[in-house]
C-alpha atoms as a PDB file:
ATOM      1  CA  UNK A   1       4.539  31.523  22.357  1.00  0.00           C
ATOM      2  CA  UNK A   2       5.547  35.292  22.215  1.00  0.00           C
ATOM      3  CA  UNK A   3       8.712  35.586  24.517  1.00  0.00           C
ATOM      4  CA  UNK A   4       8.212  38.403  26.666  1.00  0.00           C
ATOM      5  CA  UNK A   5      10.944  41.564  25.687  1.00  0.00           C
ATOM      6  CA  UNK A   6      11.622  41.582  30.254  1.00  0.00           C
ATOM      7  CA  UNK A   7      12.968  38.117  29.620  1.00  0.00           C
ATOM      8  CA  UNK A   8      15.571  39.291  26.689  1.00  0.00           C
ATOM      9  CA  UNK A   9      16.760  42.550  28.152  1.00  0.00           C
ATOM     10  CA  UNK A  10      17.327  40.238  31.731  1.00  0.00           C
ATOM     11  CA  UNK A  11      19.137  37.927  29.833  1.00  0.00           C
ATOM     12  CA  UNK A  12      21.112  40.917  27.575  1.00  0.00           C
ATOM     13  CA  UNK A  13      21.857  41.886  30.806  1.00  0.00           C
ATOM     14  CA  UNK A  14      23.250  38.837  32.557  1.00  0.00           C
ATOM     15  CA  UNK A  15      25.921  38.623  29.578  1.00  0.00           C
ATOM     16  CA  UNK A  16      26.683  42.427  30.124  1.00  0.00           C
ATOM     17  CA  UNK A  17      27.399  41.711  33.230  1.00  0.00           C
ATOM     18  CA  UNK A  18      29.721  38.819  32.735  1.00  0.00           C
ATOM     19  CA  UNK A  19      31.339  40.078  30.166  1.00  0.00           C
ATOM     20  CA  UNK A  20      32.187  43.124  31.932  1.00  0.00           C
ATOM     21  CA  UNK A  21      33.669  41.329  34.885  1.00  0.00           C
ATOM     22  CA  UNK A  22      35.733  39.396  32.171  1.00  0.00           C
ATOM     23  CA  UNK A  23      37.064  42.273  30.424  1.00  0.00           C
ATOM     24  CA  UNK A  24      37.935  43.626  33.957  1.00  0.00           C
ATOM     25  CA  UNK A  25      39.778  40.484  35.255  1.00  0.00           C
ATOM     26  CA  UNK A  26      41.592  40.332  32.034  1.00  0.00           C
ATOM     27  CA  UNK A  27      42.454  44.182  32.341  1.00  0.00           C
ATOM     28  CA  UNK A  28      43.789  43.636  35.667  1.00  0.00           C
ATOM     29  CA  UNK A  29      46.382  40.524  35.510  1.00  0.00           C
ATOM     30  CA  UNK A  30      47.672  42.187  32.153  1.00  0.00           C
ATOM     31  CA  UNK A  31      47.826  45.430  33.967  1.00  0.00           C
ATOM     32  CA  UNK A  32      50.083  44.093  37.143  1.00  0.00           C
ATOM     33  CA  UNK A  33      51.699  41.544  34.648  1.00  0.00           C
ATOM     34  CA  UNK A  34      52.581  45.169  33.431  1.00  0.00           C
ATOM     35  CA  UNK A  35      53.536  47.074  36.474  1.00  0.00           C
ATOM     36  CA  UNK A  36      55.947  43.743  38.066  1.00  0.00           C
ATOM     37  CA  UNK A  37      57.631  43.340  34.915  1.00  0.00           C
ATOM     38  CA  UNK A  38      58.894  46.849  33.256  1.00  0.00           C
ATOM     39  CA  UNK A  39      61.072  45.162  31.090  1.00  0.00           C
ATOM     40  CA  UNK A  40      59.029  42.424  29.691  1.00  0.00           C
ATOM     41  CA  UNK A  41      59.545  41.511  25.874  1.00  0.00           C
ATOM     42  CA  UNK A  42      56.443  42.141  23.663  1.00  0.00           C
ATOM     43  CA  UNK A  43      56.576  37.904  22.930  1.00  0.00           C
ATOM     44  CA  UNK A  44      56.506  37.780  26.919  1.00  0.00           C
ATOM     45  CA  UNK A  45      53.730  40.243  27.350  1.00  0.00           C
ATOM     46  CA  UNK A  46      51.671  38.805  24.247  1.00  0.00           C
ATOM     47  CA  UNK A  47      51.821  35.231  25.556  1.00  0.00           C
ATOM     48  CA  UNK A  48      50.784  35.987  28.615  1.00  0.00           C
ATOM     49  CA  UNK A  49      47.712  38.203  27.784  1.00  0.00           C
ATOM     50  CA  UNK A  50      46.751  35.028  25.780  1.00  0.00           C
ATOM     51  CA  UNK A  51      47.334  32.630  28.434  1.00  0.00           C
ATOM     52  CA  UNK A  52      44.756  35.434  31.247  1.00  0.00           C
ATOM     53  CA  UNK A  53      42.317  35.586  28.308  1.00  0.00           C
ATOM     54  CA  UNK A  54      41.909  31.697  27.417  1.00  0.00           C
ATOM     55  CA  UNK A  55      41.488  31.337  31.296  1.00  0.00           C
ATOM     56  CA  UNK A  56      39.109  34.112  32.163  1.00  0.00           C
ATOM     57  CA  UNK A  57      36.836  33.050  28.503  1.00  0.00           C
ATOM     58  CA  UNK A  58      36.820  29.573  30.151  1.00  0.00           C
ATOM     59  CA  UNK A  59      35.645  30.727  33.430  1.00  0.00           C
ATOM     60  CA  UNK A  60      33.124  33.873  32.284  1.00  0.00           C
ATOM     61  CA  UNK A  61      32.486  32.007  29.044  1.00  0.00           C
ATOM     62  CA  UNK A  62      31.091  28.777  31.438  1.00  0.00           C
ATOM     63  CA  UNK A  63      28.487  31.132  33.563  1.00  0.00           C
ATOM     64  CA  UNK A  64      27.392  32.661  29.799  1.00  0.00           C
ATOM     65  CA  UNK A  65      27.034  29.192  28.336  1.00  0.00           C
ATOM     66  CA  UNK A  66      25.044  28.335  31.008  1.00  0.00           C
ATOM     67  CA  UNK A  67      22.309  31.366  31.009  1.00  0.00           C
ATOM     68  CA  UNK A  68      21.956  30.376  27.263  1.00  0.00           C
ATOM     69  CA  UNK A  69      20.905  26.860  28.172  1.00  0.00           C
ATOM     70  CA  UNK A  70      18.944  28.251  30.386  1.00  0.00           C
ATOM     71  CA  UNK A  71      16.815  30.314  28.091  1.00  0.00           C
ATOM     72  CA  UNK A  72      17.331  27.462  25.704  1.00  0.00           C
ATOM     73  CA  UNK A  73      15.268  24.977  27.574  1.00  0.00           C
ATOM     74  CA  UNK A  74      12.552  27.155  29.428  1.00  0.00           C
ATOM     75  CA  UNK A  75      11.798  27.793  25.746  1.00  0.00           C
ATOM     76  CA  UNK A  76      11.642  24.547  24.490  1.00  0.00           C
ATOM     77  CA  UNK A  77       9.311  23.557  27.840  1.00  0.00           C
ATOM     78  CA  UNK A  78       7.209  26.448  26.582  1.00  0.00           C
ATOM     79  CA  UNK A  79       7.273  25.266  23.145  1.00  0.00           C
ATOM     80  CA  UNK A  80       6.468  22.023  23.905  1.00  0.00           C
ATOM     81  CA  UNK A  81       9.752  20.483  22.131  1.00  0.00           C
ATOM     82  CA  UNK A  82      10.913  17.282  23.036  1.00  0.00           C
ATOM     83  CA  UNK A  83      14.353  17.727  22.797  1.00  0.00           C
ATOM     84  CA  UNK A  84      17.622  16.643  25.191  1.00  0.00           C
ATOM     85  CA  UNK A  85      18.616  18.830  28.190  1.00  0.00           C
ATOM     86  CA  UNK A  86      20.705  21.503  26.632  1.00  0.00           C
ATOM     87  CA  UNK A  87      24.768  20.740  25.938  1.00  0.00           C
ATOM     88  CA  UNK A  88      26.864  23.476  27.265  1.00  0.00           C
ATOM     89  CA  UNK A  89      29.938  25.648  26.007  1.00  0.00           C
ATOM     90  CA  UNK A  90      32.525  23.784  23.964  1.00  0.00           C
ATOM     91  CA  UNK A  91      35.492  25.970  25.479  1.00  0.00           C
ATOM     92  CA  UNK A  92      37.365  29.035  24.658  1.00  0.00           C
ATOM     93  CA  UNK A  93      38.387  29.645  20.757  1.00  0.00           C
ATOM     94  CA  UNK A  94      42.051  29.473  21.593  1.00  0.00           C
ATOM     95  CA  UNK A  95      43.317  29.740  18.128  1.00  0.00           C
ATOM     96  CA  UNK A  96      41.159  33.104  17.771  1.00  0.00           C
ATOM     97  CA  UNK A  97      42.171  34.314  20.810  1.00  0.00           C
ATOM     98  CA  UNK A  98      45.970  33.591  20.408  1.00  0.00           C
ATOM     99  CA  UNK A  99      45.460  35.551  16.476  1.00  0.00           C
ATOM    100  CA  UNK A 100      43.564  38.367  17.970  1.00  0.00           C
ATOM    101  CA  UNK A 101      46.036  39.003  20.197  1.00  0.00           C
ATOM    102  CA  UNK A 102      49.212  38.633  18.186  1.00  0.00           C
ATOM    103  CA  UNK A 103      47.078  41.550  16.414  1.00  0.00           C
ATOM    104  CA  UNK A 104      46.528  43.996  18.623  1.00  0.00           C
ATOM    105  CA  UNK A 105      50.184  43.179  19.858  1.00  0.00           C
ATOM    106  CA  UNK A 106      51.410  46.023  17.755  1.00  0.00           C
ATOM    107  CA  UNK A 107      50.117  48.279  19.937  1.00  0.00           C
ATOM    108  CA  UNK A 108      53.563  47.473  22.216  1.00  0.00           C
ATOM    109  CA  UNK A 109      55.735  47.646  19.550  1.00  0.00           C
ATOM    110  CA  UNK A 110      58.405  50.897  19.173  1.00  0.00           C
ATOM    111  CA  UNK A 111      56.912  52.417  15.897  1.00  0.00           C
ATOM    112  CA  UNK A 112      52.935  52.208  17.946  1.00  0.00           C
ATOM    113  CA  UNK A 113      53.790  52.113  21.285  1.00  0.00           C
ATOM    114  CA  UNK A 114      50.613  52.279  23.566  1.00  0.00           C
ATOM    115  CA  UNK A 115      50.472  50.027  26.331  1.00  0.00           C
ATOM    116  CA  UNK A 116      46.560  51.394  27.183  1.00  0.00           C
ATOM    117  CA  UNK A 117      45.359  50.731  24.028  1.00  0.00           C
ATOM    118  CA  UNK A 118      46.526  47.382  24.314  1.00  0.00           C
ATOM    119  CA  UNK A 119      44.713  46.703  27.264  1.00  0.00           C
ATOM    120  CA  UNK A 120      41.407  48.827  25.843  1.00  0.00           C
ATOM    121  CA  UNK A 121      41.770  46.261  23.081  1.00  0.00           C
ATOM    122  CA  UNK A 122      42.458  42.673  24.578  1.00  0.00           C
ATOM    123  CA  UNK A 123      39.228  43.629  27.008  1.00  0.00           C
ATOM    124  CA  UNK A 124      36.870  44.152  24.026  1.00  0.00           C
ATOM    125  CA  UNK A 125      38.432  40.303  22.493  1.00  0.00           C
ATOM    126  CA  UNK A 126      37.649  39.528  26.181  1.00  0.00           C
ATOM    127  CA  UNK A 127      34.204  40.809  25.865  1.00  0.00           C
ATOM    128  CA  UNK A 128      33.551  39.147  22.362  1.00  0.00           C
ATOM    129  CA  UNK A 129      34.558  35.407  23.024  1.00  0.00           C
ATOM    130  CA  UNK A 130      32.621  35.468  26.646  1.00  0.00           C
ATOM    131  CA  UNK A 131      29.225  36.618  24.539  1.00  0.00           C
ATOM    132  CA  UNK A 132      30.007  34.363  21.972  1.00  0.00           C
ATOM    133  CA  UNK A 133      30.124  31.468  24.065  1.00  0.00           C
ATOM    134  CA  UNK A 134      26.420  32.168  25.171  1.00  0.00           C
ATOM    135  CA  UNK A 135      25.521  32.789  21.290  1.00  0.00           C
ATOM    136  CA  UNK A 136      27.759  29.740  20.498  1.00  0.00           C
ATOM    137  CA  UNK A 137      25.847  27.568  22.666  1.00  0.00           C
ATOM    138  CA  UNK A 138      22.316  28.119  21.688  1.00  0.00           C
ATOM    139  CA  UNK A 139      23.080  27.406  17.856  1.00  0.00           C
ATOM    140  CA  UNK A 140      25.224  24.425  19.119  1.00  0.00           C
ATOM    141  CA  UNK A 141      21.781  23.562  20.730  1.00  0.00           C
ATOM    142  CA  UNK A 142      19.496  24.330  17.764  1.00  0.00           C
ATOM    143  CA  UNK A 143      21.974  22.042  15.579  1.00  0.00           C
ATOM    144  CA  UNK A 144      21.327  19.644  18.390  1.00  0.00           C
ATOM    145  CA  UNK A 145      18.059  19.041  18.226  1.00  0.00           C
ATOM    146  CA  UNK A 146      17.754  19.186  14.698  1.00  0.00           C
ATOM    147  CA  UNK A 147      20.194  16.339  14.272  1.00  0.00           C
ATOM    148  CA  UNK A 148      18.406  14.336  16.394  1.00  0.00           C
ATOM    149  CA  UNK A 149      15.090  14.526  14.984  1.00  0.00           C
ATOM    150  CA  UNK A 150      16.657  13.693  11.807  1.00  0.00           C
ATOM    151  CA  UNK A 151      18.240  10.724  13.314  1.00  0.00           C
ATOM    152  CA  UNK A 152      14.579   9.879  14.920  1.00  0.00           C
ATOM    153  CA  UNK A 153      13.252   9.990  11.705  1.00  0.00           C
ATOM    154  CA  UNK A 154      15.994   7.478   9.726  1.00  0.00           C
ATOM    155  CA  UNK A 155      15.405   5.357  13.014  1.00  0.00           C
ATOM    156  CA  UNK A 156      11.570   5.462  12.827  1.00  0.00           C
ATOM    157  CA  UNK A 157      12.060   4.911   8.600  1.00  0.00           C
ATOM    158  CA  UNK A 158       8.917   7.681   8.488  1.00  0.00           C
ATOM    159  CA  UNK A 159       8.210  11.394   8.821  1.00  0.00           C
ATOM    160  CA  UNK A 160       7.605  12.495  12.431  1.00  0.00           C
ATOM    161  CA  UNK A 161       4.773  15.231  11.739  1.00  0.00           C
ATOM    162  CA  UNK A 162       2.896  15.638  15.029  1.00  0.00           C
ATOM    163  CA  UNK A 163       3.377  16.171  18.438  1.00  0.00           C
ATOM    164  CA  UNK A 164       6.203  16.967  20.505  1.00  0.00           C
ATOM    165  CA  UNK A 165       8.614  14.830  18.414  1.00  0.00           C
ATOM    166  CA  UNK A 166       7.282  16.268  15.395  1.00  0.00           C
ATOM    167  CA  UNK A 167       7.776  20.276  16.825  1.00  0.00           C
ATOM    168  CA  UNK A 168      11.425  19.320  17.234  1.00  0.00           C
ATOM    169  CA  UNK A 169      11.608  19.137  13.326  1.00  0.00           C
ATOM    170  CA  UNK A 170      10.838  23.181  13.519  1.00  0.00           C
ATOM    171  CA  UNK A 171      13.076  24.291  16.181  1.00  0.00           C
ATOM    172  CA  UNK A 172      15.157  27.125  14.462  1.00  0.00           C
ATOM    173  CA  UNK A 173      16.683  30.579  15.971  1.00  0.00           C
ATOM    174  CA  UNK A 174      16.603  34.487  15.251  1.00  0.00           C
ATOM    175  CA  UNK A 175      19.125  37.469  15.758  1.00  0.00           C
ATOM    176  CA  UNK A 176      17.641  39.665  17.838  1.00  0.00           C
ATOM    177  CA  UNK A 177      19.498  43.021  17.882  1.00  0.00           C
ATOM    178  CA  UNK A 178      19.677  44.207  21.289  1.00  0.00           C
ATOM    179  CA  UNK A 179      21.505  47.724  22.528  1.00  0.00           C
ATOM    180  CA  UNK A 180      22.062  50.901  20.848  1.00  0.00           C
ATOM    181  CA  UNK A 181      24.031  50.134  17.357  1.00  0.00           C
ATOM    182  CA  UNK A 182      23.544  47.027  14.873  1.00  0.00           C
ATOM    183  CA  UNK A 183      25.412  47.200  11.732  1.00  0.00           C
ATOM    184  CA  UNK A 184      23.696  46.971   8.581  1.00  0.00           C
ATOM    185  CA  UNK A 185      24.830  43.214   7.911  1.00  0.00           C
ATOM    186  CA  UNK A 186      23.564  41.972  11.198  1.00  0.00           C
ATOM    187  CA  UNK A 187      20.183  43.823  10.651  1.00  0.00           C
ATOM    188  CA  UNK A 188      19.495  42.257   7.541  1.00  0.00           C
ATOM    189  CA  UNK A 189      20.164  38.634   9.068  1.00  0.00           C
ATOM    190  CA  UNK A 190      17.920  39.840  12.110  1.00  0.00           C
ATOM    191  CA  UNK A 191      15.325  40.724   9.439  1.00  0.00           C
ATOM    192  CA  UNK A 192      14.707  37.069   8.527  1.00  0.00           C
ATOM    193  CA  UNK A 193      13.182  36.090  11.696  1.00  0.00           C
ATOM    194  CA  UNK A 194      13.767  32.132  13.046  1.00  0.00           C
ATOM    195  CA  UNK A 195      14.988  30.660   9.990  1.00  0.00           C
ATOM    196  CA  UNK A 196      18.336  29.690  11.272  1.00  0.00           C
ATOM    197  CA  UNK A 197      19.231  25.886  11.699  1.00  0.00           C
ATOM    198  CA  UNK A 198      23.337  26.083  11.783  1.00  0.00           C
ATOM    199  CA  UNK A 199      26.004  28.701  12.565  1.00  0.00           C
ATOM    200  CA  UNK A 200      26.676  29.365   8.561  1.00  0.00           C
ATOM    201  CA  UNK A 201      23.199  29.623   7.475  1.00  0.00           C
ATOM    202  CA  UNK A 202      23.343  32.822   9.214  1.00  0.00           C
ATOM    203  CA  UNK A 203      26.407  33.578   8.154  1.00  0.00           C
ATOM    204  CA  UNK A 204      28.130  33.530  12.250  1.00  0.00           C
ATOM    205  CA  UNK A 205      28.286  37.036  11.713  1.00  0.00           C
ATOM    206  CA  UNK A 206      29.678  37.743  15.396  1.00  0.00           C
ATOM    207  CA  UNK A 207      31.995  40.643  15.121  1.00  0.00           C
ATOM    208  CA  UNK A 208      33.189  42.234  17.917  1.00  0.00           C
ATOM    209  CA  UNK A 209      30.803  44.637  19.319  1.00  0.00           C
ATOM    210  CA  UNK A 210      27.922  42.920  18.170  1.00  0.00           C
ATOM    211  CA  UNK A 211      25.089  43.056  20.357  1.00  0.00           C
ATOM    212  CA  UNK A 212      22.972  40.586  18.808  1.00  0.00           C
ATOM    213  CA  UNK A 213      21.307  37.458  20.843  1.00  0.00           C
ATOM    214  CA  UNK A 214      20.934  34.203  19.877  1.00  0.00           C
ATOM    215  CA  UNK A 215      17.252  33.395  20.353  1.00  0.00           C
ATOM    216  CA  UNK A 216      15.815  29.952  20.019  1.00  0.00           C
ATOM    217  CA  UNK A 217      11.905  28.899  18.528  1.00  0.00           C
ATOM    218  CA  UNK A 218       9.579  27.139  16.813  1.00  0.00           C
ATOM    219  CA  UNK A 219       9.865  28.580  13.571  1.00  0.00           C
ATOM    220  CA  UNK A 220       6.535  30.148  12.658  1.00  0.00           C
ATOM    221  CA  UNK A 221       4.995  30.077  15.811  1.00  0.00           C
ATOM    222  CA  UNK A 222       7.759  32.137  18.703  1.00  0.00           C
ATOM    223  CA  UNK A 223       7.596  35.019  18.332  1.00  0.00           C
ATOM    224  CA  UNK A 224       9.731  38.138  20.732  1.00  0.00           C
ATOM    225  CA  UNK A 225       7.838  41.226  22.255  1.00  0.00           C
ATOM    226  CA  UNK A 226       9.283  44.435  20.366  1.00  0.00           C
ATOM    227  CA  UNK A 227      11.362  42.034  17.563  1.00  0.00           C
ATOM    228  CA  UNK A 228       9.626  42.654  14.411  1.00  0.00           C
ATOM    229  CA  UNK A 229      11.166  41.246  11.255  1.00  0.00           C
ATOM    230  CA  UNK A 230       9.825  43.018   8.681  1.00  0.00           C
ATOM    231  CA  UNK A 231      10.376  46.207  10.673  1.00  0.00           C
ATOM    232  CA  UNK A 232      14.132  45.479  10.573  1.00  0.00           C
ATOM    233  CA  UNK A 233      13.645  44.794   6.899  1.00  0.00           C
ATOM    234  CA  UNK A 234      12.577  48.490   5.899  1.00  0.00           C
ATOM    235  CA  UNK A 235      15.208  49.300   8.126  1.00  0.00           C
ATOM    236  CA  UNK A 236      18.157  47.138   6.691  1.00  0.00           C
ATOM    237  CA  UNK A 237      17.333  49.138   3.191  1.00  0.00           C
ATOM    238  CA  UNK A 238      17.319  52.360   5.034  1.00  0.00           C
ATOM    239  CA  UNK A 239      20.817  50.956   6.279  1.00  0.00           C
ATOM    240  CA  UNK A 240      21.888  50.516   2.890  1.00  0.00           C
ATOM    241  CA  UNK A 241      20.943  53.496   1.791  1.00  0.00           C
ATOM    242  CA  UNK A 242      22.690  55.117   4.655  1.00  0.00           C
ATOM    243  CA  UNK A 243      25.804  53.294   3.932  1.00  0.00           C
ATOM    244  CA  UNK A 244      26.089  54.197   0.229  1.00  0.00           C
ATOM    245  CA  UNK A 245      25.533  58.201   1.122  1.00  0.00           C
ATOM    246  CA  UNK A 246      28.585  60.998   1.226  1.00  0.00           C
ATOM    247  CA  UNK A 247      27.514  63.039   4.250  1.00  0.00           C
ATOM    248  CA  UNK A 248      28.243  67.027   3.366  1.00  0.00           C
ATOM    249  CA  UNK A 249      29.513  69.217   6.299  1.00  0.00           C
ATOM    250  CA  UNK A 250      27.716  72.780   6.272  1.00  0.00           C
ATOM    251  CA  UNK A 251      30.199  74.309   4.056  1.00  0.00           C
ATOM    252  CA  UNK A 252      29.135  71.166   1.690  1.00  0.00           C
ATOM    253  CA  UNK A 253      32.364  69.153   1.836  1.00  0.00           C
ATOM    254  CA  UNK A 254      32.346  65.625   2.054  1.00  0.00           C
ATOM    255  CA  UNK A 255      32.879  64.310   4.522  1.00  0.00           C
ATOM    256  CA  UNK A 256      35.722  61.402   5.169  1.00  0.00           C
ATOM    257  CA  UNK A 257      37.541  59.398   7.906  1.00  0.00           C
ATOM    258  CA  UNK A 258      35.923  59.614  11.368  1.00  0.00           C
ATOM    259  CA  UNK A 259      33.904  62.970  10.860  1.00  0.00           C
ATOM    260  CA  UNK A 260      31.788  60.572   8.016  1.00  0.00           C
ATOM    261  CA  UNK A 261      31.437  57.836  10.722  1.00  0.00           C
ATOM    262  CA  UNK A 262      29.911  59.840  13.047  1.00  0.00           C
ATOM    263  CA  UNK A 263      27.542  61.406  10.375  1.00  0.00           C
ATOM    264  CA  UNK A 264      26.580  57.605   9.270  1.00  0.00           C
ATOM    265  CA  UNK A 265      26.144  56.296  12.588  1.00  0.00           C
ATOM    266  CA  UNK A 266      23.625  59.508  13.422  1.00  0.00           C
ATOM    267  CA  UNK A 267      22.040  59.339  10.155  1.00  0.00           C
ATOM    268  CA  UNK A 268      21.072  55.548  11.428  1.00  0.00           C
ATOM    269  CA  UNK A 269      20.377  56.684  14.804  1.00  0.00           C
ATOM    270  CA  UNK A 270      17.425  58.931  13.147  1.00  0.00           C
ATOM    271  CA  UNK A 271      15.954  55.848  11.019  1.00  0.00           C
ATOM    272  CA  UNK A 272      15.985  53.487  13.742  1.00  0.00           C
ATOM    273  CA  UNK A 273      13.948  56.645  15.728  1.00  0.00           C
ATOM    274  CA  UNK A 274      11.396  56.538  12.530  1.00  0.00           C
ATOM    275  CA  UNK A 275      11.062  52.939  11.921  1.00  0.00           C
ATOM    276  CA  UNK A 276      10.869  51.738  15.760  1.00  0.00           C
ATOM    277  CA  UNK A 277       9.911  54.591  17.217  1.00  0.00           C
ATOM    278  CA  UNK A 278      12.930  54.627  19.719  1.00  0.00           C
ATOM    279  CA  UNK A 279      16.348  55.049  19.870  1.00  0.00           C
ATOM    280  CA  UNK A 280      17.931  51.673  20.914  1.00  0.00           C
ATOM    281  CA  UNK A 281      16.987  48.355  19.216  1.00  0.00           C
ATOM    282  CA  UNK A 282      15.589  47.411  22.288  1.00  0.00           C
ATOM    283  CA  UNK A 283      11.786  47.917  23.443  1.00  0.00           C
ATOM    284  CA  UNK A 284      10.794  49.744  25.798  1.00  0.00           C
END
């Protein structure tokens, strides 16, 4: 089965969407939260920005979860798989969401006071737990069915090597890079293609701002129009390469701080432009 590269970018764009709306709702409740309470404490103002996020995540993080099951089990149909309707989302990460905003609480404290930057920065946590909810629940799903063809197989006291049962044994995902910047780390995992069976065998490398998808397959056969593994493999090294440089300006100083950033980041913008032949990680 070769997944068509329409059916990613639709689905890249459904969690754009949500997560957008999420980082909005969120911005908005801490905003008047703001505005009707001047003199709020930064305890008072942290607590509640947890409480709006763990609410919106659930809400947002329930439509994302269930466009991942989605995709999950028109593939498997495709596939052939016999595997269990899809589970959905397990729920908000509220320990992660309480720490990364305790964090980014500093930004209402006297010595870096900036109430905006707050907000900037509790709608990108937004943004990250909503997409990882989507991501969360396809590898929850892959772990799924792997399970239980394992436990089919203990039951059954014999390997399970044809058919639709036998498929099941197979069902693995890929990162797929999607958008216009993947770091080096998350390109080399997207270079291995669907290998991955459980969250650490890929190493849950969801950072925030990570634009990768969690696609699921049979491993060997799916395949994704425009997602080319050992592409991304010339261009993980290229990464490297890029990463271990010391950008010059013109007068041939090198370059530090936010000046080298934006040298690195162009310096990758130009080998993703050889190696793909386009300047996003997405086809075109």
């Amino acid at each position: 089965m070769v997944i068509q590269r329409s059916v990613i970018r639709r689905y890249a764009e459904q969690l754009s969407q949500l997560t957008s709306k999420a980082d909005d709702v969120v911005a908005g409740l801490i905003e008047a939260y703001m505005e009707e309470n001047p003199y709020a404490s930064v305890e008072e103002l942290r607590e509640y920005a947890i409480a709006a996020i763990n609410e919106v995540v659930q809400l947002y993080g329930d439509a994302a979860s269930t466009a991942a099951m989605q995709m999950y089990d028109g593939i498997m149909r495709e596939e052939n798989v016999a595997t269990g309707q899809a589970a959905i989302y397990r729920g908000p990460d509220k320990e992660a969401i309480s720490k990364g905003v305790r964090y980014q609480a500093r930004w209402l404290t006297e010595d870096d006071y900036d109430p905006d930057r707050f907000v900037e920065e509790v709608r990108e946590l937004t943004r990250y737990h909503v997409r990882k909810a989507a991501n969360d629940t396809a590898i929850d799903n892959v772990e799924r069915t792997n399970a239980e063809f394992i436990a089919r197989q203990r039951r059954q006291k014999r390997a399970i090597k044809t058919g639709r049962a036998g498929r099941a044994g197979k069902v693995r995902y890929a990162r797929v890079p999607t958008g216009l910047e993947t770091c080096t780390y998350c390109t080399m995992l997207a270079s291995r293609g669907f290998v991955y069976t459980t969250a650490e065998s890929a190493g849950h490398a969801q950072h925030r701002g990570c634009n990768c998808l969690i696609v699921p397959g049979v491993q060997g056969e799916t395949q994704v129009d425009g997602y080319d593994p050992d592409e991304l493999r010339d261009l993980w090294h290229d990464f490297e390469a890029i990463d271990g440089s010391e950008p010059h300006d013109e007068e041939g100083e090198i370059l530090t701080g936010r000046a080298k950033d934006d040298a690195i980041r162009a310096m990758k913008e130009e080998a993703l432009q050889a190696r793909l032949g386009r300047s996003t990680f997405d086809a075109e």
